[in-house]
Protein backbone atom coordinates (compact mmCIF):
# COMPACT_ATOMS: atom_id res chain seq x y z
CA UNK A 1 93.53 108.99 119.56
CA UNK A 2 96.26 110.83 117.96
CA UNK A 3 95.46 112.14 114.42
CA UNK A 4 98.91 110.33 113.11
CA UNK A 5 97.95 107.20 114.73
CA UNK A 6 94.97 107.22 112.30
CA UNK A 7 95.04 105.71 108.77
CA UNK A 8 96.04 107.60 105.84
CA UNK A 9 93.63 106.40 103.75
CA UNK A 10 90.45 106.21 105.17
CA UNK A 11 91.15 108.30 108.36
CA UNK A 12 89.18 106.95 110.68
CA UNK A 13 90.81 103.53 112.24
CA UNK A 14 93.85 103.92 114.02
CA UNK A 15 96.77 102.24 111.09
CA UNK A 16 98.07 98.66 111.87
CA UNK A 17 100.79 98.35 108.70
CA UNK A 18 102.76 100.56 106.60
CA UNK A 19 102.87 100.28 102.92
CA UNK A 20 106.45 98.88 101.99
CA UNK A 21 106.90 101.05 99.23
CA UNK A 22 106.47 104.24 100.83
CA UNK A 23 105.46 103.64 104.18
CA UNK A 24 101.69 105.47 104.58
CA UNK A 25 99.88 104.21 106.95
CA UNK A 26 96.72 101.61 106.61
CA UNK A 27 94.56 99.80 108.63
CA UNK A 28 93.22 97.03 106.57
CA UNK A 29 93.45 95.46 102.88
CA UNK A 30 90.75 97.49 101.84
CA UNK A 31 92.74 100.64 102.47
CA UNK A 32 95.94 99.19 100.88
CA UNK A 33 94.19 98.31 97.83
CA UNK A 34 92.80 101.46 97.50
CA UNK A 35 96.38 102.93 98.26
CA UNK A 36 98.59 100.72 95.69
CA UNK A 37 96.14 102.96 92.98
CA UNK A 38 98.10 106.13 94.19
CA UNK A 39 101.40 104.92 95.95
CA UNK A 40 103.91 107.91 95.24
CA UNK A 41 107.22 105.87 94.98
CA UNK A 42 106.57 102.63 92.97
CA UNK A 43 109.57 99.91 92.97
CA UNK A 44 112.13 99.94 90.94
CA UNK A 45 112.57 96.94 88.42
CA UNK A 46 115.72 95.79 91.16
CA UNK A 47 113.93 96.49 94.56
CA UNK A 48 113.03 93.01 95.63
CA UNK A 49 108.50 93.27 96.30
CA UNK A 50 107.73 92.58 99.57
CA UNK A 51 104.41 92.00 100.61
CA UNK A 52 102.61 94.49 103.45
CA UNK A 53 103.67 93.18 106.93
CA UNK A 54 102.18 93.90 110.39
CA UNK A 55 104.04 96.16 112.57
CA UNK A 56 103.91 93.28 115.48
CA UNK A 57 107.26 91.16 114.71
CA UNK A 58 105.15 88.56 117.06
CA UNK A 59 103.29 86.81 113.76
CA UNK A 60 105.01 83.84 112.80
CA UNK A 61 103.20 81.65 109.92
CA UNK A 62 102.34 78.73 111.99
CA UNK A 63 100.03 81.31 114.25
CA UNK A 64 98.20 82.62 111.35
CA UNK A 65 94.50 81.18 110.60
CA UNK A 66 93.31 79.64 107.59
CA UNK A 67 90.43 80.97 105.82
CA UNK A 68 88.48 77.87 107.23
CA UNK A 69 89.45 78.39 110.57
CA UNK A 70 88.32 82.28 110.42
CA UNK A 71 84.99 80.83 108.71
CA UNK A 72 84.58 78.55 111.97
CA UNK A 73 84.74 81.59 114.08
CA UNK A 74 82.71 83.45 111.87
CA UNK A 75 79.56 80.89 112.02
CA UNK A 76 79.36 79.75 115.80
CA UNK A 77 76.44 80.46 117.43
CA UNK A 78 77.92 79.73 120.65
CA UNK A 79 80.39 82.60 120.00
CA UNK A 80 77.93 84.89 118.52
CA UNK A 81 75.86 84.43 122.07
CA UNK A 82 78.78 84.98 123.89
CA UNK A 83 79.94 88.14 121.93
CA UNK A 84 76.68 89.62 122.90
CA UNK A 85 77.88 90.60 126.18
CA UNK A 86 78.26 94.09 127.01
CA UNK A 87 81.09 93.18 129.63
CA UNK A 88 82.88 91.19 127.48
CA UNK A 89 82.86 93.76 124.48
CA UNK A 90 84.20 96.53 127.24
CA UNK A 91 87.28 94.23 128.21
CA UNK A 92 87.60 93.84 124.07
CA UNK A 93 87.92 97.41 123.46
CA UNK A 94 89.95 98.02 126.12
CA UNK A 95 92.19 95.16 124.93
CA UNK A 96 92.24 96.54 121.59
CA UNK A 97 93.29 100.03 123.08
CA UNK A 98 95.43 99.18 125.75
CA UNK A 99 99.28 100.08 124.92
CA UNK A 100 100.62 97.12 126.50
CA UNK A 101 98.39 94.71 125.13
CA UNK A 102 100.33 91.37 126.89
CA UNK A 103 99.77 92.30 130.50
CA UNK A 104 96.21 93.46 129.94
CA UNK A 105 95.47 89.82 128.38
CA UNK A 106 97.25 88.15 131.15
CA UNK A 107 94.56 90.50 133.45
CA UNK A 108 91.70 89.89 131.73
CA UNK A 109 92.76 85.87 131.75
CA UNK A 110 91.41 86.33 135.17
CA UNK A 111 87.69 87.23 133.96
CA UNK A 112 85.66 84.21 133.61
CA UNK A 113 83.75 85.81 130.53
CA UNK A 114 86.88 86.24 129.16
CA UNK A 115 88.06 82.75 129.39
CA UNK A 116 85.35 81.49 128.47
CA UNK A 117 85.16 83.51 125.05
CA UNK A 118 89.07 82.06 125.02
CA UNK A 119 88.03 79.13 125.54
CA UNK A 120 85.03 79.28 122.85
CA UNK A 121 87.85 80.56 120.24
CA UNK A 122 90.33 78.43 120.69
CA UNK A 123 88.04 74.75 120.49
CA UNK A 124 86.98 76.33 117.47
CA UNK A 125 90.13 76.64 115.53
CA UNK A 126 91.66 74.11 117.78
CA UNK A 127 89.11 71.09 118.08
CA UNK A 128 91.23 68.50 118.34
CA UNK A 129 93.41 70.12 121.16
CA UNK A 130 90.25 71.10 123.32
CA UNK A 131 91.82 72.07 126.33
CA UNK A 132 90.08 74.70 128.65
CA UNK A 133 92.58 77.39 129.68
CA UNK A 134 93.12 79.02 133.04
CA UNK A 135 94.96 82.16 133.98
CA UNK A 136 98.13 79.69 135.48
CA UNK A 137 98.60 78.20 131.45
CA UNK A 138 99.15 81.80 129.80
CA UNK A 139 102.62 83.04 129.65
């Protein structure tokens, strides 16, 4: 991990955003709150405020999760038990690290603890479109 990968603010996560009024790197809301206290260049009264954007320009709006849908997550006990596995946490991480994070997903779509912690995720912030998903329906 490269020490300009890491947060500014709390320096120990590696960033995922960059404040939009002077670009120092954060990793969470925490950190930009606790930024926005000490931000050196503050907006001018004409600079149109934009809010703090992920660096992925994949997010649209209709693939972002409702508070409700990240409480679902939050309280299954059927993903909690599956979480639990050491395997399964390993392929996280190395999602999480990996620099090309598409073709590791389409690898680890071959892992049936994978899929099935897909699968878990998605009928709970999907129920109505419970569909079980295979390696051949990603892409």
């Amino acid at each position: 991990m490269k020490t300009q990968d890491l947060c500014h603010i709390c320096k120990a996560v590696i960033h995922k955003y960059k404040c939009p009024t002077c670009l120092s790197l954060y990793c969470s809301v925490a950190c930009f709150k606790d930024h926005q206290t000490e931000c050196t260049k503050k907006p001018t009264e004409t600079e149109e405020k934009v809010l703090p954007q992920p660096e992925s320009p994949d997010l649209e709006e209709d693939n972002l999760l409702t508070v409700e849908k990240l409480q679902n997550l939050r309280t299954s006990k059927n993903l909690v038990q599956i979480l639990k596995n050491p395997h399964l946490r390993t392929l996280i991480k190395a999602l999480d690290e990996d620099e090309n994070k598409r073709t590791m997903l389409d690898s680890l779509m071959h892992e049936p603890i994978f899929l099935e912690f897909a699968d878990t995720c998605l009928s709970l912030v999907h129920p109505a479109n419970k569909v079980d998903i295979g390696p051949s329906e990603i892409s």
